[in-house]
N, C-alpha and C. Protein backbone atom coordinates (compact mmCIF):
# COMPACT_ATOMS: atom_id res chain seq x y z
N UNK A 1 62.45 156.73 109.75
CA UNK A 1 62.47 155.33 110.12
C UNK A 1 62.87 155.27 111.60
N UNK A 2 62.22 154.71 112.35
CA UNK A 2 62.66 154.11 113.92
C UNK A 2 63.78 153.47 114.06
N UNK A 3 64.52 154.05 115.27
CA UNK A 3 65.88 153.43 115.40
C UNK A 3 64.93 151.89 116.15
N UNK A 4 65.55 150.89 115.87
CA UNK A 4 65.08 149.39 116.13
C UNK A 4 66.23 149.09 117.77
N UNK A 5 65.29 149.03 118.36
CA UNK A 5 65.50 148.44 119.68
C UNK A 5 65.68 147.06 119.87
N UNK A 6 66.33 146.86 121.03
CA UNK A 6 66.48 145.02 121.39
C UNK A 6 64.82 144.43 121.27
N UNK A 7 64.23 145.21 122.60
CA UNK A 7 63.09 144.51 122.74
C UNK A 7 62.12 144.75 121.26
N UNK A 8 62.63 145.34 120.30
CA UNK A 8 61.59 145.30 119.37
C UNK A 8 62.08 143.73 118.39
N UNK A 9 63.24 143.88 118.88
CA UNK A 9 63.61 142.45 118.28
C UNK A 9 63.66 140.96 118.37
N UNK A 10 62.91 140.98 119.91
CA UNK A 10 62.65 139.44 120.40
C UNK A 10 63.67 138.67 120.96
N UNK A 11 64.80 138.98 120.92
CA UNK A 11 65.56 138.21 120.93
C UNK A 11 65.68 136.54 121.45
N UNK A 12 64.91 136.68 122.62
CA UNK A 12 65.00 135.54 123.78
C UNK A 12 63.87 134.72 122.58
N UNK A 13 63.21 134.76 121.95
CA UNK A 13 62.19 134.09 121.63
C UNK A 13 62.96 132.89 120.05
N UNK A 14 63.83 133.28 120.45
CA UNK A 14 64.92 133.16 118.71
C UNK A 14 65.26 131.49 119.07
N UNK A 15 64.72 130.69 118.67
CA UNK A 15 65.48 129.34 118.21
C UNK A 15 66.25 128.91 117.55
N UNK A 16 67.74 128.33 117.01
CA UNK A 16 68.37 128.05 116.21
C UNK A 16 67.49 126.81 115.52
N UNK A 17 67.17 126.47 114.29
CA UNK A 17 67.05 125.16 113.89
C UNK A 17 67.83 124.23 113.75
N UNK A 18 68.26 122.98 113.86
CA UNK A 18 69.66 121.94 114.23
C UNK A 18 68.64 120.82 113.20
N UNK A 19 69.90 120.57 112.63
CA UNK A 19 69.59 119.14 111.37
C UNK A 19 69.65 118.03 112.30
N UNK A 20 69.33 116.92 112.01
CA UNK A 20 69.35 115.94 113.20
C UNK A 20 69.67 114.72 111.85
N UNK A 21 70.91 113.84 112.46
CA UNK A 21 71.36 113.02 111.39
C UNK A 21 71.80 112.90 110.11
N UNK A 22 72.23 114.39 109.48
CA UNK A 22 72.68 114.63 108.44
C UNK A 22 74.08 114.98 108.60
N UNK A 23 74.68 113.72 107.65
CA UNK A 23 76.08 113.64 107.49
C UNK A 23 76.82 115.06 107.60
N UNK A 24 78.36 115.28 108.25
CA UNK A 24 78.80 116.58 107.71
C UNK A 24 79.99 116.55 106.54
N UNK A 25 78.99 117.00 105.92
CA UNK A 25 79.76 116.59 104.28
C UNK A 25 80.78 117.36 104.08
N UNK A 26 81.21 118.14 105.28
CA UNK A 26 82.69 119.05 105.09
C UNK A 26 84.18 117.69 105.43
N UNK A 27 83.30 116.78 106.25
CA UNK A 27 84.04 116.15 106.97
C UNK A 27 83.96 114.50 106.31
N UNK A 28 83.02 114.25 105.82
CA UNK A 28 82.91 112.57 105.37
C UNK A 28 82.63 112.92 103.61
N UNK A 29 83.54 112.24 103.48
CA UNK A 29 83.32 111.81 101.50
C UNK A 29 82.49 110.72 101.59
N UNK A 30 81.73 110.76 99.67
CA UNK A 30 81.39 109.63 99.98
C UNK A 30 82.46 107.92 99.19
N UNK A 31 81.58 107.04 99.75
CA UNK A 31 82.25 105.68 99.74
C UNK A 31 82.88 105.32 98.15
N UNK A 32 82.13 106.38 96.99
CA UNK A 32 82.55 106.20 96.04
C UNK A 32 83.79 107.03 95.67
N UNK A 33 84.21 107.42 96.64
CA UNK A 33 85.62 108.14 96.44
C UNK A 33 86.37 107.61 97.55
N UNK A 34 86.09 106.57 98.29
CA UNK A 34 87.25 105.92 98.76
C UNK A 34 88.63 105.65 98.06
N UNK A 35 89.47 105.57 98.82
CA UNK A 35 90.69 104.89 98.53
C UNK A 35 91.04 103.54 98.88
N UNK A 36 91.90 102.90 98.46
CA UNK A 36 92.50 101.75 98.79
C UNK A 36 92.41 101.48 100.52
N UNK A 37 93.04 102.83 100.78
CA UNK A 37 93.62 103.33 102.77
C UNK A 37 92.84 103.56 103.10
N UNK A 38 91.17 104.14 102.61
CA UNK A 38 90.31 104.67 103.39
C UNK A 38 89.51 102.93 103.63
N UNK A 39 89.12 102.08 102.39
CA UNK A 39 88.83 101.13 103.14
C UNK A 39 89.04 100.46 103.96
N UNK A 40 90.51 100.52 103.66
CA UNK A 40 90.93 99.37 104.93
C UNK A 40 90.93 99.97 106.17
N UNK A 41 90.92 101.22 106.22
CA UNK A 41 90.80 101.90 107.77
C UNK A 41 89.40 101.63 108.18
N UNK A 42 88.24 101.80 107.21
CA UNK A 42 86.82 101.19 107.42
C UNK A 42 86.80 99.93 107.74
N UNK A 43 87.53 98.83 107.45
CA UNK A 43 87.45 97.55 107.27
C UNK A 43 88.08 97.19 108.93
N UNK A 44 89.59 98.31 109.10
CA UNK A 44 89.61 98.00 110.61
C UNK A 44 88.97 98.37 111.79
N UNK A 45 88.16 99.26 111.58
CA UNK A 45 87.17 99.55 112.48
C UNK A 45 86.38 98.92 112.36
N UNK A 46 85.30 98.27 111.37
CA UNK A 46 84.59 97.00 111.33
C UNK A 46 85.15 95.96 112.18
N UNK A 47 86.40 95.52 111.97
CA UNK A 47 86.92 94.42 112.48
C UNK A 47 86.90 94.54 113.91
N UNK A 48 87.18 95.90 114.63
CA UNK A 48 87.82 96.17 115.73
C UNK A 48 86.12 96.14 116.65
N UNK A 49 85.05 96.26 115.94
CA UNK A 49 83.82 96.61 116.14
C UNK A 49 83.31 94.71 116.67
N UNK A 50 83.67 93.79 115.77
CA UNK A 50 83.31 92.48 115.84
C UNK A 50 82.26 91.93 114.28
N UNK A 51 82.42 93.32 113.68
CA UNK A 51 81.57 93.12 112.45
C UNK A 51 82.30 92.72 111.41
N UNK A 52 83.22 91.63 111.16
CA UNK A 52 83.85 90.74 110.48
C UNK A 52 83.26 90.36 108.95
N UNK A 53 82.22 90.02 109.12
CA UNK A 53 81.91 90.25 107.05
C UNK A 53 81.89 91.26 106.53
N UNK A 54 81.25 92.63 107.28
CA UNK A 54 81.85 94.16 106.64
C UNK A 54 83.01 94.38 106.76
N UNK A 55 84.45 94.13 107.59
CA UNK A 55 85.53 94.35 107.51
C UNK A 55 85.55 93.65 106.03
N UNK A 56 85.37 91.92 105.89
CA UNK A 56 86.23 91.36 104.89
C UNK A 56 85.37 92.29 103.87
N UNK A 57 84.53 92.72 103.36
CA UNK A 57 83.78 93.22 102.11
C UNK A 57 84.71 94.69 102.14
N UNK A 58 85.14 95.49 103.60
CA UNK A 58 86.22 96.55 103.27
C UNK A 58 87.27 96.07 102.51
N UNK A 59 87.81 95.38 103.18
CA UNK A 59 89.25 94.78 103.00
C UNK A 59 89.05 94.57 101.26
N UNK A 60 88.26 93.73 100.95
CA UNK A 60 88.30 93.19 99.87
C UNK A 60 88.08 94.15 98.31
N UNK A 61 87.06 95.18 98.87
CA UNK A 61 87.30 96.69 98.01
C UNK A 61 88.74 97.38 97.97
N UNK A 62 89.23 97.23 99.13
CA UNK A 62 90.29 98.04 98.70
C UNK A 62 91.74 97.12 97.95
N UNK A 63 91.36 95.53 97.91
CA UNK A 63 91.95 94.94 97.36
C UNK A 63 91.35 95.10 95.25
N UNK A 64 90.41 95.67 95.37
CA UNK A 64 89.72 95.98 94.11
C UNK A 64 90.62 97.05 93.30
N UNK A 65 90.70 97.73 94.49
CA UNK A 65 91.46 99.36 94.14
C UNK A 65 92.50 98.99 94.18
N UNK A 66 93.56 98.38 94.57
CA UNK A 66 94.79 98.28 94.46
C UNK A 66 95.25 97.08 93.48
N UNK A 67 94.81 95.95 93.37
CA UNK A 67 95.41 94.98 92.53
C UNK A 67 95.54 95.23 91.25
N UNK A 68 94.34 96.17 90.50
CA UNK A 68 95.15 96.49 88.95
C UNK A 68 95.93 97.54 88.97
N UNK A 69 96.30 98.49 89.77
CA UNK A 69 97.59 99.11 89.91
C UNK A 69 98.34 99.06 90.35
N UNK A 70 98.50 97.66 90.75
CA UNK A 70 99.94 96.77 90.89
C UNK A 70 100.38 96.44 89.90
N UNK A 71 99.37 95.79 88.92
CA UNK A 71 100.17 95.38 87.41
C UNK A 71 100.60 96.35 86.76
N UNK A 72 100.40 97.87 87.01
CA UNK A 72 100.53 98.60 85.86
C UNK A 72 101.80 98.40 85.54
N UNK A 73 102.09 98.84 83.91
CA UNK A 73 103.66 99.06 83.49
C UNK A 73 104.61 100.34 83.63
N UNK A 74 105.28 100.18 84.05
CA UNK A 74 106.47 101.53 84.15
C UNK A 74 107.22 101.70 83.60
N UNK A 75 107.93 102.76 82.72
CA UNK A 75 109.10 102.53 82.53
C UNK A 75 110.24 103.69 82.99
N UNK A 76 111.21 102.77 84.00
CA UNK A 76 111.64 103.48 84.65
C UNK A 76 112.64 104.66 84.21
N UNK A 77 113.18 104.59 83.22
CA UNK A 77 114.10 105.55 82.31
C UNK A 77 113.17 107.13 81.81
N UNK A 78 111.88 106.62 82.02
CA UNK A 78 110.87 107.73 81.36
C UNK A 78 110.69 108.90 82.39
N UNK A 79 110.98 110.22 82.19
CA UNK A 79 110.95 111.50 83.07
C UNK A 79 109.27 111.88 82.77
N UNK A 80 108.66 111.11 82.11
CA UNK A 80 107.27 111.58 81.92
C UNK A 80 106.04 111.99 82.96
N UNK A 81 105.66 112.51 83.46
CA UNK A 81 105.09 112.77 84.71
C UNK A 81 104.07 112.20 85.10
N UNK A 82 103.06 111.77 83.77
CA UNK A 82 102.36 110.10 83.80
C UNK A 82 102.82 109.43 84.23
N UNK A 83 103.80 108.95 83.68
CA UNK A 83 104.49 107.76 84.23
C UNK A 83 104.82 107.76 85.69
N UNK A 84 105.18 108.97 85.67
CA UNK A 84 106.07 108.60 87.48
C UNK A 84 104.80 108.96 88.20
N UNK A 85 103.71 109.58 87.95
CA UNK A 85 102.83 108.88 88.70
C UNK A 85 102.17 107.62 88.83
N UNK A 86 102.26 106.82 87.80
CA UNK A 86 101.75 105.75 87.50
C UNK A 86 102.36 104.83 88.56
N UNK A 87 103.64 105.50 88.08
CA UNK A 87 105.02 104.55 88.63
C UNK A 87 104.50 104.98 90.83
N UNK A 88 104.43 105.71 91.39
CA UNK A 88 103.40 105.99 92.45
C UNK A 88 103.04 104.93 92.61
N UNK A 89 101.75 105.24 91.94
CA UNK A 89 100.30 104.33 92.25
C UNK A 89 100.77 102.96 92.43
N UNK A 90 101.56 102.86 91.45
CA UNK A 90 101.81 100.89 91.30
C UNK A 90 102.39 100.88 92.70
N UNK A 91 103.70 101.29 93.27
CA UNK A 91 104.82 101.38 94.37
C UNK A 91 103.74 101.00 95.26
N UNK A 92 102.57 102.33 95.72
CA UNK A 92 101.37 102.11 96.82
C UNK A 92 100.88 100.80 97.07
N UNK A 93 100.71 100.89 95.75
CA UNK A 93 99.48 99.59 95.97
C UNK A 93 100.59 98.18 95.94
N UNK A 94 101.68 97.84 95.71
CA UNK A 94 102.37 96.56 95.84
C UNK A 94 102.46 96.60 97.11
N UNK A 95 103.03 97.84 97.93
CA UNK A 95 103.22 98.09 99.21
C UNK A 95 101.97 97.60 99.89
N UNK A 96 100.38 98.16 99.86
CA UNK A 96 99.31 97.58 100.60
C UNK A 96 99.04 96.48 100.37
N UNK A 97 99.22 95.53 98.97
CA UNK A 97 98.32 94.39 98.74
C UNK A 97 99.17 93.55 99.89
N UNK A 98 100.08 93.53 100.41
CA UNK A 98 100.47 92.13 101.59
C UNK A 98 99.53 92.38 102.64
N UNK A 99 99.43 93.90 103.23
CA UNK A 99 99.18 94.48 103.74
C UNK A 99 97.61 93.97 104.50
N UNK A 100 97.11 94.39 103.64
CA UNK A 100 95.93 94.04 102.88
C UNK A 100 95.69 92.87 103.49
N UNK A 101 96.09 91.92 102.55
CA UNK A 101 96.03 90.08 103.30
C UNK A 101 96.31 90.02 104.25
N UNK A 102 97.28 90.74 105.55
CA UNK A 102 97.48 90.57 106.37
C UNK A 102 96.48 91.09 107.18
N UNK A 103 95.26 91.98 107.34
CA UNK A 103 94.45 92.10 107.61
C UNK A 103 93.30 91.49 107.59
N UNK A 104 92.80 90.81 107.15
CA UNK A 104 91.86 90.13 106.56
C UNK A 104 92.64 88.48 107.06
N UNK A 105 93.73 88.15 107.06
CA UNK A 105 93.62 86.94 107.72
C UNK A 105 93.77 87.04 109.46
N UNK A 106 93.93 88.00 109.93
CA UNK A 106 93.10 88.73 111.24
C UNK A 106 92.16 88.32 111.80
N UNK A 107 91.06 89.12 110.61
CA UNK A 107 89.64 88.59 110.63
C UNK A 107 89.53 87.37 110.76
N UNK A 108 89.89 86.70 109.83
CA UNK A 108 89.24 84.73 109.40
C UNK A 108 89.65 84.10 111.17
N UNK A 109 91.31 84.81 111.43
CA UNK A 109 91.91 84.24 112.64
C UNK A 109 90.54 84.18 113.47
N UNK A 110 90.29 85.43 113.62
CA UNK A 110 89.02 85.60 114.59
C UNK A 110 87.75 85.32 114.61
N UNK A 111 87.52 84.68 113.24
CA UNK A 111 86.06 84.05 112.88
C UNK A 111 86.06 82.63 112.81
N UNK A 112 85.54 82.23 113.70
CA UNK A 112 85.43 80.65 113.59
C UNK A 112 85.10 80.08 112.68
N UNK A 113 85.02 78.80 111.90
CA UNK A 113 84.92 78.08 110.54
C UNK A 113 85.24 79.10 109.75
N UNK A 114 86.17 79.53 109.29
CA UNK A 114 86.83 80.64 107.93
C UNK A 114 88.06 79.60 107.45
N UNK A 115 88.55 78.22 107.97
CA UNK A 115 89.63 77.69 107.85
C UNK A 115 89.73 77.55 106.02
N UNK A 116 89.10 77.92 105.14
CA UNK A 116 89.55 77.78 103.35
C UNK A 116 89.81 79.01 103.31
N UNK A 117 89.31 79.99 104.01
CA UNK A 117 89.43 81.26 103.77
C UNK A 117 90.93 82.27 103.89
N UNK A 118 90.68 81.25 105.50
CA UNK A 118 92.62 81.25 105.75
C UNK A 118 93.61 80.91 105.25
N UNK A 119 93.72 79.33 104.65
CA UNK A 119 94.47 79.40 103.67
C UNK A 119 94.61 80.15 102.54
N UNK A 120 93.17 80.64 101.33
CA UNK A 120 93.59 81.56 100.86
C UNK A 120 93.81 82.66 100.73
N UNK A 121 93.90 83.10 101.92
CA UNK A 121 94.43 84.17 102.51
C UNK A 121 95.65 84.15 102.58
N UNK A 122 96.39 83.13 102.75
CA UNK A 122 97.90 83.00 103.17
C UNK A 122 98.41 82.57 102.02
N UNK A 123 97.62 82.08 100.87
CA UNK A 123 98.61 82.06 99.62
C UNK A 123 98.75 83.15 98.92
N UNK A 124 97.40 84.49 99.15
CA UNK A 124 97.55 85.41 98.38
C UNK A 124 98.36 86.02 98.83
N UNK A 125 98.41 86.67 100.41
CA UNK A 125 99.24 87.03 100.71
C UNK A 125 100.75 86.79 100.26
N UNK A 126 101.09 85.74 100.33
CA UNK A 126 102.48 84.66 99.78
C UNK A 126 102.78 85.52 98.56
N UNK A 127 101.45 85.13 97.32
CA UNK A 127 101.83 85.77 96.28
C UNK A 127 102.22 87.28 95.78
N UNK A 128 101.40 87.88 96.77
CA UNK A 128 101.57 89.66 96.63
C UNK A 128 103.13 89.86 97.23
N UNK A 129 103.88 89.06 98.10
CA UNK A 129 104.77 89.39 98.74
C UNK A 129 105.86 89.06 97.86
N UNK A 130 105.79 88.09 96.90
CA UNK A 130 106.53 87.52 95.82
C UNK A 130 106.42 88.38 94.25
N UNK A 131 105.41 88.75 94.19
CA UNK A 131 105.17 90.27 93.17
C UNK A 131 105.69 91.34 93.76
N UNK A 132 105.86 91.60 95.01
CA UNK A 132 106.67 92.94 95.79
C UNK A 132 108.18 92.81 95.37
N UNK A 133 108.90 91.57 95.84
CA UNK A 133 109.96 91.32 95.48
C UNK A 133 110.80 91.44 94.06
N UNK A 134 109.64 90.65 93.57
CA UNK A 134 109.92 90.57 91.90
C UNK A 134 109.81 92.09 91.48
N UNK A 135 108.80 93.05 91.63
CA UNK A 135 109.13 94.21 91.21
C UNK A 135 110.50 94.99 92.24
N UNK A 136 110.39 94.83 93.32
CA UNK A 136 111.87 95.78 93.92
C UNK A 136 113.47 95.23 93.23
N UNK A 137 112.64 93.74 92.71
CA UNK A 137 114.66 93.54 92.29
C UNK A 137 114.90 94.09 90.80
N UNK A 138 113.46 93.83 89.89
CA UNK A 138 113.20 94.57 88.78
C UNK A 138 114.18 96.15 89.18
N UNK A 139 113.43 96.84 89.76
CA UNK A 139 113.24 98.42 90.26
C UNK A 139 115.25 98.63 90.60
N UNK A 140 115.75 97.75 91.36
CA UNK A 140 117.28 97.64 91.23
C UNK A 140 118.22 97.82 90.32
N UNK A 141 117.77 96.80 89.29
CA UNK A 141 118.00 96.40 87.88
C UNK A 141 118.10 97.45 86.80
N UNK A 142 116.72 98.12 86.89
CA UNK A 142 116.08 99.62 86.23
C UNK A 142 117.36 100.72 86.45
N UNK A 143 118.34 100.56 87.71
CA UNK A 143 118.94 102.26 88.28
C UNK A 143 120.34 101.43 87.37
N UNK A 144 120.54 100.61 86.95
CA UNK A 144 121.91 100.20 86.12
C UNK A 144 121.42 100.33 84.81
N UNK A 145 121.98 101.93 84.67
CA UNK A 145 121.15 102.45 82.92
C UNK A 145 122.62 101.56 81.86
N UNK A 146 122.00 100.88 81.70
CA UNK A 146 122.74 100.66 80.00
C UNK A 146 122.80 101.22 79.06
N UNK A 147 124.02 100.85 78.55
CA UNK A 147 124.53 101.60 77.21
C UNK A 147 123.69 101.60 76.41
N UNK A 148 122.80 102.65 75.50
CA UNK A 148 122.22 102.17 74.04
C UNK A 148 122.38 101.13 73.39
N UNK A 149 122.04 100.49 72.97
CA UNK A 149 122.76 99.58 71.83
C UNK A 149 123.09 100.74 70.46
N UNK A 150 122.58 101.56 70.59
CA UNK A 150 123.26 102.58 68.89
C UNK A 150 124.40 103.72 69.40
N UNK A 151 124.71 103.41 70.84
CA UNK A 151 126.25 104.02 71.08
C UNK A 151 127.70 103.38 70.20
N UNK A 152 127.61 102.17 70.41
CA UNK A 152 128.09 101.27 70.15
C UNK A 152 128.81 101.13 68.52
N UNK A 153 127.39 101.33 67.43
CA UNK A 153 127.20 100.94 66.34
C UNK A 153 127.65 102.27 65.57
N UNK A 154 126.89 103.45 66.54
CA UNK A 154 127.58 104.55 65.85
C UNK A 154 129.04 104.93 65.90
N UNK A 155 129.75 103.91 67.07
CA UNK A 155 131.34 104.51 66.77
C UNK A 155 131.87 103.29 65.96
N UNK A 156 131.58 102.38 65.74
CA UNK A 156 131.76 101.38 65.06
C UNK A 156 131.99 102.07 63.47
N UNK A 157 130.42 102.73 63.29
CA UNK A 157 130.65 103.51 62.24
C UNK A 157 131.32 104.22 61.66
N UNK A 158 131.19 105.38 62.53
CA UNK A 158 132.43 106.68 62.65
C UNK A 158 133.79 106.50 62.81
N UNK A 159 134.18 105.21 63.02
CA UNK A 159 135.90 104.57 63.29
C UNK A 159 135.72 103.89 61.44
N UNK A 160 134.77 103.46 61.08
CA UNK A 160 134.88 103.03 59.68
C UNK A 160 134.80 104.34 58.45
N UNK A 161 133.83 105.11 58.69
CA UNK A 161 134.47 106.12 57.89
C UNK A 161 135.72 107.27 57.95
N UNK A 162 135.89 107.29 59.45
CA UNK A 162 137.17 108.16 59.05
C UNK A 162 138.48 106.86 58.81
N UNK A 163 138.12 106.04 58.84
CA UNK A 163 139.31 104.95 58.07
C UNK A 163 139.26 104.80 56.57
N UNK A 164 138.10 105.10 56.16
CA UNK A 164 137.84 105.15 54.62
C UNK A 164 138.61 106.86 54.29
N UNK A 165 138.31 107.70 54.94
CA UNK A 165 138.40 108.95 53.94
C UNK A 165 139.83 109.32 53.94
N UNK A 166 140.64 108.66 55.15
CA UNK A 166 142.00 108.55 54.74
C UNK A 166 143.16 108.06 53.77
């Protein structure tokens, strides 16, 4: 076999081929795996852009993603690892939903005739900030562990039978 030389190999004649407009999917997910944070970071670059109905349609997805895991239930006594992620998710998302509204009445600020929009913007806001509260004083409440109620009943008990067997 021939030892293979440069010039048998062309080199200079060698083109790379280059994709032209194809996403780099090492680097961009897609939109169906957004988060709550990834929209609204989309939604502020929309905004910051002057493209104000795609911000509010960001904004308003990631108000999708976050408002039913604000309601979720917790219970805070539970070491369950569900839970305390659950217990997470809810914390996040009470934390963004003001957040949230406060972005989006930004927008309306900056869009002329949005004035119904603004107001309800400023009541939801109002309200998410009043569900924040209501869960942090809850969440207060939760770290003052109470007694069982069958601590109680069982010495109640146990003081009645060793009074009997005497």
């Amino acid at each position: 076999m021939p030892a293979v030389s440069a010039s048998m190999l062309e080199l200079s004649s060698f083109t790379p081929i280059t994709a032209v407009n194809f996403p780099n999917i090492l680097q961009e997910k897609p939109k169906s795996q957004y988060t709550a944070a990834d929209w609204v970071n989309e939604g502020k670059a929309a905004s910051k852009a002057g493209n104000y109905e795609v911000a509010i349609q960001c904004f308003n997805k990631a108000e999708e993603i976050d408002s039913p895991l604000a309601m979720l239930s917790v219970d805070p006594h539970s070491s369950d690892p569900a839970n305390m992620e659950q217990g997470k998710k809810r914390d996040l998302a009470i934390e963004e939903l003001p957040n949230i509204e406060s972005e989006k009445l930004l927008v309306y600020t900056s869009w002329p005739g949005h004035d119904a929009e603004i107001k309800e913007t400023e009541k939801k806001y109002q309200d998410w900030q009043r569900w924040k509260e209501i869960v942090e004083r809850n969440r207060d409440k939760s770290l003052d562990v109470p007694i069982p109620f069958w601590i109680p009943v069982f010495a109640v008990v146990l003081i009645l039978l060793l009074r009997r067997s005497r």
